[in-house]
Every structure is written in C-alpha cells, then in structure tokens.
Protein backbone atom coordinates (compact mmCIF):
# COMPACT_ATOMS: atom_id res chain seq x y z
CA UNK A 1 211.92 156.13 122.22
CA UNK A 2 212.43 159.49 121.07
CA UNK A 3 216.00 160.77 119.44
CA UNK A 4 217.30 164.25 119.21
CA UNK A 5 218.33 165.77 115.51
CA UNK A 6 219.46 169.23 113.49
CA UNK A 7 217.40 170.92 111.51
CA UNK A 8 217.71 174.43 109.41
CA UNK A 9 214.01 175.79 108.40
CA UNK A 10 211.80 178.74 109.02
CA UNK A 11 210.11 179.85 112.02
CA UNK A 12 206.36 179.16 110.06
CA UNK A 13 207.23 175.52 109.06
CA UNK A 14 208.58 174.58 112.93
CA UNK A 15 205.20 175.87 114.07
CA UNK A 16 203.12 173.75 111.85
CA UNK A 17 204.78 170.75 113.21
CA UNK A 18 205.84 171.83 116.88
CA UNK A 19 202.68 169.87 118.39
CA UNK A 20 204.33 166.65 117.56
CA UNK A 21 207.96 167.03 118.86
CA UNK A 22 208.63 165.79 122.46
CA UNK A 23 210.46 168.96 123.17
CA UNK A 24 212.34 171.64 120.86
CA UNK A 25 214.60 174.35 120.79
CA UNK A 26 216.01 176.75 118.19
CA UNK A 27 217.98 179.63 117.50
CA UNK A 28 217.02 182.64 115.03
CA UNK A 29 219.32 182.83 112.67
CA UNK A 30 217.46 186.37 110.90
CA UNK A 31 218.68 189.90 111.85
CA UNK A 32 220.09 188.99 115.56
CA UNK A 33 220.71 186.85 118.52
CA UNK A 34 217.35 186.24 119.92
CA UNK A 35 216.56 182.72 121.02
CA UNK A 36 213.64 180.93 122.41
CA UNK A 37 212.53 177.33 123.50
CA UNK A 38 209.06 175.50 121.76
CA UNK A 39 207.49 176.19 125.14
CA UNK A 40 207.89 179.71 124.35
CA UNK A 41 207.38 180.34 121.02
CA UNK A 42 204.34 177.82 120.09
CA UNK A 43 201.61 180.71 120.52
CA UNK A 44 203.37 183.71 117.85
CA UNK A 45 200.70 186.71 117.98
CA UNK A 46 201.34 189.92 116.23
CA UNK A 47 204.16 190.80 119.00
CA UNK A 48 206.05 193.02 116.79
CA UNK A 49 209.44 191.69 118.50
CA UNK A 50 208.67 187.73 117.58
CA UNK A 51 210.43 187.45 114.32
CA UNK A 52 208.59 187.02 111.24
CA UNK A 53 207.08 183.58 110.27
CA UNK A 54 209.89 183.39 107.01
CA UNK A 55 212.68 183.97 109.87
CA UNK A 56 215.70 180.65 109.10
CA UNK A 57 216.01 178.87 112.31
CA UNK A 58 218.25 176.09 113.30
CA UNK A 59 216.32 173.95 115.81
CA UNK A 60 216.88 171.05 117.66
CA UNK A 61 214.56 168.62 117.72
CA UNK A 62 213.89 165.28 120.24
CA UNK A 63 210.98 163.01 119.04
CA UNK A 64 210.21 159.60 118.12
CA UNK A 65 212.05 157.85 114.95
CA UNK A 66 208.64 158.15 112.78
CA UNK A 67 208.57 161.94 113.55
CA UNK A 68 212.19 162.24 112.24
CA UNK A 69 212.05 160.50 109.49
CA UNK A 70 208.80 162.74 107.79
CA UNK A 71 210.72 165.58 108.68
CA UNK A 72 213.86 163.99 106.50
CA UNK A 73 211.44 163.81 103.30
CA UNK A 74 209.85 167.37 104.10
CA UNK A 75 211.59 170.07 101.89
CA UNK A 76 211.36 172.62 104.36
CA UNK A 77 213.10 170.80 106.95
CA UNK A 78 217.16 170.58 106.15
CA UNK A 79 218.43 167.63 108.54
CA UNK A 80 222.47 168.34 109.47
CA UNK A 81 224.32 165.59 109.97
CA UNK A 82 224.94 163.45 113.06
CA UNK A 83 227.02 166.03 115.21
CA UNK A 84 229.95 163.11 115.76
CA UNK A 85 229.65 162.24 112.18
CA UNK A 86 232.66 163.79 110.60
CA UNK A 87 231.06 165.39 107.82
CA UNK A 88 230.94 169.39 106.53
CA UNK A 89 227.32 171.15 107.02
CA UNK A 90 225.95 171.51 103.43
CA UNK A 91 226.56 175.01 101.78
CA UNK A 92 223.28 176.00 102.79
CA UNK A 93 223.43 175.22 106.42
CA UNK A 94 226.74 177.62 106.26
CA UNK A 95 225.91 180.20 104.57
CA UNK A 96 222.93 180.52 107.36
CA UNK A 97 224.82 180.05 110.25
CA UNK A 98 228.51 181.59 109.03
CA UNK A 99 227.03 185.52 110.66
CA UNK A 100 226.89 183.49 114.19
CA UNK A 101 230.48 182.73 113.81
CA UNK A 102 230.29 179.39 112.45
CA UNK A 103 233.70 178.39 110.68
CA UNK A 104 233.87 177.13 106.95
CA UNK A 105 234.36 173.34 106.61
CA UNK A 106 232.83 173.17 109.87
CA UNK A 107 230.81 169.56 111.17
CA UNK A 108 227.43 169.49 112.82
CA UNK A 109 229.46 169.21 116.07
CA UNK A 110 231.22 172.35 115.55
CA UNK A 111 228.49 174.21 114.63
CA UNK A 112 226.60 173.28 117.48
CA UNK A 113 229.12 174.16 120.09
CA UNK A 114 229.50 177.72 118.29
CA UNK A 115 225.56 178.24 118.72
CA UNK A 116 225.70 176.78 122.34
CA UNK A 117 227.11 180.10 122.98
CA UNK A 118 224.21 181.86 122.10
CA UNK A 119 221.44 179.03 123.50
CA UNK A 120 223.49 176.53 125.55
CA UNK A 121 220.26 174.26 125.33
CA UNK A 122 222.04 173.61 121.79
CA UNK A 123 224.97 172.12 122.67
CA UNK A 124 224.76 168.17 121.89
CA UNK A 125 224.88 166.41 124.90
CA UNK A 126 225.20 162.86 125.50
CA UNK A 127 223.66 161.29 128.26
C-alpha cells in the first residue's frame, strides 16, 4: 500500500532516491517557476535549463510506508506535516516557499493549494 507525503530537499538528493518512489512530483523552488514530474526529470544531463543539482524542491511523494519512513530519518529530506493536520510548516519550509506566495503561519494544506497553482499535480487530493 503506498501513501502520499511532503517533502522540502534538493533536486540531487530526490534523484538518488527517485527509483524507489511509486510516482513523484515536485516544484523548483530556486530562481523561478519551472516544474516537472519524476518521469521527467529522472535522467538530468548537462541541459543548461535543468536546474542545478543543489536547486530546494518541494516534492510530493507516493510510496510504500517503509519508503517513507527512511526518508523521515534522512537529513536531507524535510517531511511537512499531514496537509489536514492543523499545524504551521517549520521556519524552514517557509522561508523556501514564502517567494511562491506562501502565507506566514501557513499549514501543509495551505501551502499546497498555493503551489497547486503553479503544478496542480500538487494539490492534495483525497480519493
């Protein structure tokens, strides 16, 4: 059974663990709005408009429960919180995502329907 979850991390430490996710998709949150699904991204070249491997993403991820729970106790890999859990992002999470128009004090939920706008695939869905 595979669950979806939050992260904030870099562009270099989603590829190193891409092959294991059921399915991914993230946001840049560098210099602009670019966007791009795991299908896309997983084979980065030296395509001088694929942003650079240090480049803070926030990505959603779906996998199974063991997957998320390595990802909890690797440092490079911020989890957000539950997007109906009631609960602030972490300074760090909003000081990344404040440029896209994410709202101080905002929850997971929030901050997911504000990045929607940019790649609707973010939106949390229910199903």
């Amino acid at each position: 059974m595979t669950g979806r979850a939050y992260y904030l991390t870099t562009l270099a430490d989603w590829q190193c663990h891409a092959a294991r996710f059921a399915n991914s998709h993230f946001v840049v949150l560098g210099g602009g709005n670019e966007s791009a699904s795991a299908a896309n991204d997983a084979q980065t070249t030296g395509d001088p408009s694929m942003p650079r491997a240090d480049t803070k993403i926030l990505v959603l991820i779906e996998a199974d429960e063991g997957v998320h729970l390595s990802l909890e106790d690797e440092p490079a890999f911020e989890p957000l919180t539950h997007p109906l859990a009631q609960k602030p992002l972490s300074p760090t999470v909003q000081v990344a995502l404040e440029p896209h128009g994410v709202a101080p004090g905002a929850t997971t939920f929030d901050a997911a329907e504000t990045i929607g706008r940019i790649h609707p695939l973010l939106r949390h869905r229910v199903f």
